[in-house]
Protein backbone atom coordinates (compact mmCIF):
# COMPACT_ATOMS: atom_id res chain seq x y z
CA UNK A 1 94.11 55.89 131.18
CA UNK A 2 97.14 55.77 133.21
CA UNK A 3 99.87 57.65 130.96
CA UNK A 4 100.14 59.45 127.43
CA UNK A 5 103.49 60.60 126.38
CA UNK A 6 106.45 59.59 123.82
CA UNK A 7 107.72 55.87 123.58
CA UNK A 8 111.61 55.10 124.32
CA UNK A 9 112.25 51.65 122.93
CA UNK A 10 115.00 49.32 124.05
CA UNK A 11 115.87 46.03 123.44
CA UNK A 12 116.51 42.71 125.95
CA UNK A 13 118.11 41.97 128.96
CA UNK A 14 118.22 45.93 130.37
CA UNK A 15 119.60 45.86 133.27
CA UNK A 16 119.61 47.44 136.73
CA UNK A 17 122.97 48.90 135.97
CA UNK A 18 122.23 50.17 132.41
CA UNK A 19 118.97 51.58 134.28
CA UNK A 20 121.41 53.20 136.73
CA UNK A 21 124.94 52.62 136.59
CA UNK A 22 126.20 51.47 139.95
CA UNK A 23 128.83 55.01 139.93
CA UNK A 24 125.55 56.63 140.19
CA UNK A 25 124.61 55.23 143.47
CA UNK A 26 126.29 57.31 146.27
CA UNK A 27 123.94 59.48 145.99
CA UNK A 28 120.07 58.44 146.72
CA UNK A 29 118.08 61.59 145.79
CA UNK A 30 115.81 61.12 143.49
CA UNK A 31 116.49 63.96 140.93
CA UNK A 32 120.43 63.03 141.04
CA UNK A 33 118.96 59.48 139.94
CA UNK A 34 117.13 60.87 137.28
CA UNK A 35 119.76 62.71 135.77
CA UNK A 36 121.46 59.36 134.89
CA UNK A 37 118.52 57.21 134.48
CA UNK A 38 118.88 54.85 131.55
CA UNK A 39 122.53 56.37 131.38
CA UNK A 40 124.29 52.78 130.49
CA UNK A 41 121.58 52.33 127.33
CA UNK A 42 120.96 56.06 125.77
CA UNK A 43 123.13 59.12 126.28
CA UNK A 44 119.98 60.98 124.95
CA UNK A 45 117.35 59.67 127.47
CA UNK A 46 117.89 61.86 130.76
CA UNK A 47 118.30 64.98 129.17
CA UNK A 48 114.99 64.22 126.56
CA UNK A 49 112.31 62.23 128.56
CA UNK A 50 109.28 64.21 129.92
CA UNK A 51 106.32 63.46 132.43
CA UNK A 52 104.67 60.94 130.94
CA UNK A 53 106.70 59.11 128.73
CA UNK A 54 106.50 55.44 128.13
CA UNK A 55 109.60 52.90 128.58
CA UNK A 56 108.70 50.03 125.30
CA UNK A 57 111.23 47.17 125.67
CA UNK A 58 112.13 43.50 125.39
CA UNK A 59 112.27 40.39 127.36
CA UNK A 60 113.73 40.37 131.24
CA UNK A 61 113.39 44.12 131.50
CA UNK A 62 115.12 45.53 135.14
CA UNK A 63 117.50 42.25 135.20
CA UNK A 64 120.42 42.38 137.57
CA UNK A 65 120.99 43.69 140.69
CA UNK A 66 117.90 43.84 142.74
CA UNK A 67 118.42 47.87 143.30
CA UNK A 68 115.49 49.11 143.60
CA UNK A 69 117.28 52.47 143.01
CA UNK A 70 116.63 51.40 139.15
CA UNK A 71 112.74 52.38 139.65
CA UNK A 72 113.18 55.64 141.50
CA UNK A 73 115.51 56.57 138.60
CA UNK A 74 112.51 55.99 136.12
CA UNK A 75 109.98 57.53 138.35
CA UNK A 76 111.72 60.27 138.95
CA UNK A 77 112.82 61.07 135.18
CA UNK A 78 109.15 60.93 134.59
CA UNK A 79 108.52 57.75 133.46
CA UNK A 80 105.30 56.79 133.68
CA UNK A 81 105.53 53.07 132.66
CA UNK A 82 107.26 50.54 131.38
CA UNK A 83 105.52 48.31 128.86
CA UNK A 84 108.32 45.39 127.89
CA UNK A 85 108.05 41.49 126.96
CA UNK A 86 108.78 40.49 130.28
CA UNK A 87 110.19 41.53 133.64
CA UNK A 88 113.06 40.18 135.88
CA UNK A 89 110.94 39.22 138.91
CA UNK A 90 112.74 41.79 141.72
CA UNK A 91 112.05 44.55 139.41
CA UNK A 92 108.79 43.99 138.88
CA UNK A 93 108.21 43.98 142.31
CA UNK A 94 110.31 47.25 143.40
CA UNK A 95 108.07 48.81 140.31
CA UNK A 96 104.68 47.78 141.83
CA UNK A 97 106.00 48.51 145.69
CA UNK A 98 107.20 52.26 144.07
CA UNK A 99 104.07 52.82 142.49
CA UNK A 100 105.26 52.29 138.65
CA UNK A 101 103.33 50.54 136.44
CA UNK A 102 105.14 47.47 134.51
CA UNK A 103 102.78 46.11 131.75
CA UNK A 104 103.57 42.88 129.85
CA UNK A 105 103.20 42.77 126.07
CA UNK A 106 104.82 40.62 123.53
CA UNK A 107 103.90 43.05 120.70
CA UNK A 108 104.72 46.12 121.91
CA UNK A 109 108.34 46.41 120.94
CA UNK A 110 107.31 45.68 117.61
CA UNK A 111 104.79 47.64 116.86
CA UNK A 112 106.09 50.84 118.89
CA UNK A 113 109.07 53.30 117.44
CA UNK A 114 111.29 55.67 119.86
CA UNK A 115 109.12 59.11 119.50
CA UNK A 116 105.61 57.56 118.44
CA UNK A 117 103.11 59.48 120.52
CA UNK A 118 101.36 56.87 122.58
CA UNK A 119 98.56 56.43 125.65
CA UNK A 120 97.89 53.32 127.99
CA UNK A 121 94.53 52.51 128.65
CA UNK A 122 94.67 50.03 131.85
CA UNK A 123 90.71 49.85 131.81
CA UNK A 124 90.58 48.44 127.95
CA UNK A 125 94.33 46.84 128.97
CA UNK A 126 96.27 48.29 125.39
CA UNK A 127 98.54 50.54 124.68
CA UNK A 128 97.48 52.40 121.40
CA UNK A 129 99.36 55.48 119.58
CA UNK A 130 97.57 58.51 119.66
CA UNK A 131 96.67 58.46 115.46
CA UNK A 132 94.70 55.21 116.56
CA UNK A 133 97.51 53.40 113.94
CA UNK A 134 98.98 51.12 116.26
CA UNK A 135 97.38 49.29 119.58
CA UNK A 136 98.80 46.19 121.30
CA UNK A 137 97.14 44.49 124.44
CA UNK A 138 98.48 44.34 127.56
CA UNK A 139 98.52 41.42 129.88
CA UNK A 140 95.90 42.04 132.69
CA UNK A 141 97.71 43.33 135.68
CA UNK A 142 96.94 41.13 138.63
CA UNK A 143 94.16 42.44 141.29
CA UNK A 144 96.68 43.10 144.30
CA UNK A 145 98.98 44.83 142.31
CA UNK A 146 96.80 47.16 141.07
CA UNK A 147 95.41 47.80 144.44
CA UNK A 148 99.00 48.52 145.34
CA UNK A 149 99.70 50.92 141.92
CA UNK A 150 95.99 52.84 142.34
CA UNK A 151 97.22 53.79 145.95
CA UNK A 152 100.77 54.91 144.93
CA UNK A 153 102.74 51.85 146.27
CA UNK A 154 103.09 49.92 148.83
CA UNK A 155 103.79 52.20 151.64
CA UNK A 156 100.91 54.35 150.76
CA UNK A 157 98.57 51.11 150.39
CA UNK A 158 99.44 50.18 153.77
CA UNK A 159 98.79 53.06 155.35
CA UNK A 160 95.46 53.47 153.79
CA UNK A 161 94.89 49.90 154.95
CA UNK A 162 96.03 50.43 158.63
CA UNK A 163 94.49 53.41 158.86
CA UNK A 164 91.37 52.00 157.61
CA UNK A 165 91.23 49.00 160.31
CA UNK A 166 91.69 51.56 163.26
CA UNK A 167 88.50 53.51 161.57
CA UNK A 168 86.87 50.41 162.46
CA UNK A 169 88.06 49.57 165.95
């Protein structure tokens, strides 16, 4: 298990800047992010989402600008996923380098409503609500990725790494 917590569905095409709208952005601290994240899609989102919660969504989620200010936003909100059709490819990328884990699905977003209770299992790859009512698989993450994810991103992965190799010398 990687995450249990409520569901927030959106629809297609969220972008960076309905993520975090770009008037946000003169200010990188993470909690000032938060505060605004998913700002440009639901007024309700900052102010409700707790540790844990899961991001359900569409096709080309994270599309846009390639900010990668969009992910800390998430993260820092408390976001523990995002589970959506598909991913713009810079996003996915700034997810897996910040340590968030983006899981495809093409059922997802219709089989999940906004305040279903849900957990993701990444070690039976679904995402199933917590009555057992609804599950949907995921698409298997790929193996370097979730090397990166299971170390905390890609910072933290390369430091383990490096520091591993000089172990060894």
């Amino acid at each position: 298990m990687i995450s249990e917590g409520r569901v927030w569905t959106f629809g297609d095409e969220i972008n960076t800047d309905l993520i975090i709208p770009g008037r946000y952005l003169d200010n990188y601290d993470p909690s000032h992010l938060a505060k605004h994240a998913m700002e440009g899609a639901s007024r309700e989102f900052a102010a409700g989402v707790r540790p844990g919660d899961i991001i359900v969504a569409g096709r080309n989620f994270g599309c846009g600008s390639s900010r990668e200010q969009a992910v800390t936003a998430l993260k820092s909100a408390g976001v523990s996923a995002v589970v959506a059709k598909s991913f713009a490819r810079i996003f996915y990328r700034n997810a897996i380098n910040l340590g968030m884990p983006v899981l495809e699905s093409q059922e997802a977003q219709s089989s999940f409503s906004d305040g279903d209770r849900a957990v993701i299992d990444l070690d039976l790859g679904c995402l199933s609500s917590m009555d057992g009512l609804k599950k949907t698989y995921l698409k298997e993450v790929p193996p370097n990725a979730k090397k990166i994810l299971a170390s905390g991103g890609l910072v933290p992965y390369l430091r383990q790494k490096t520091d591993g190799q000089r172990k060894t010398q």
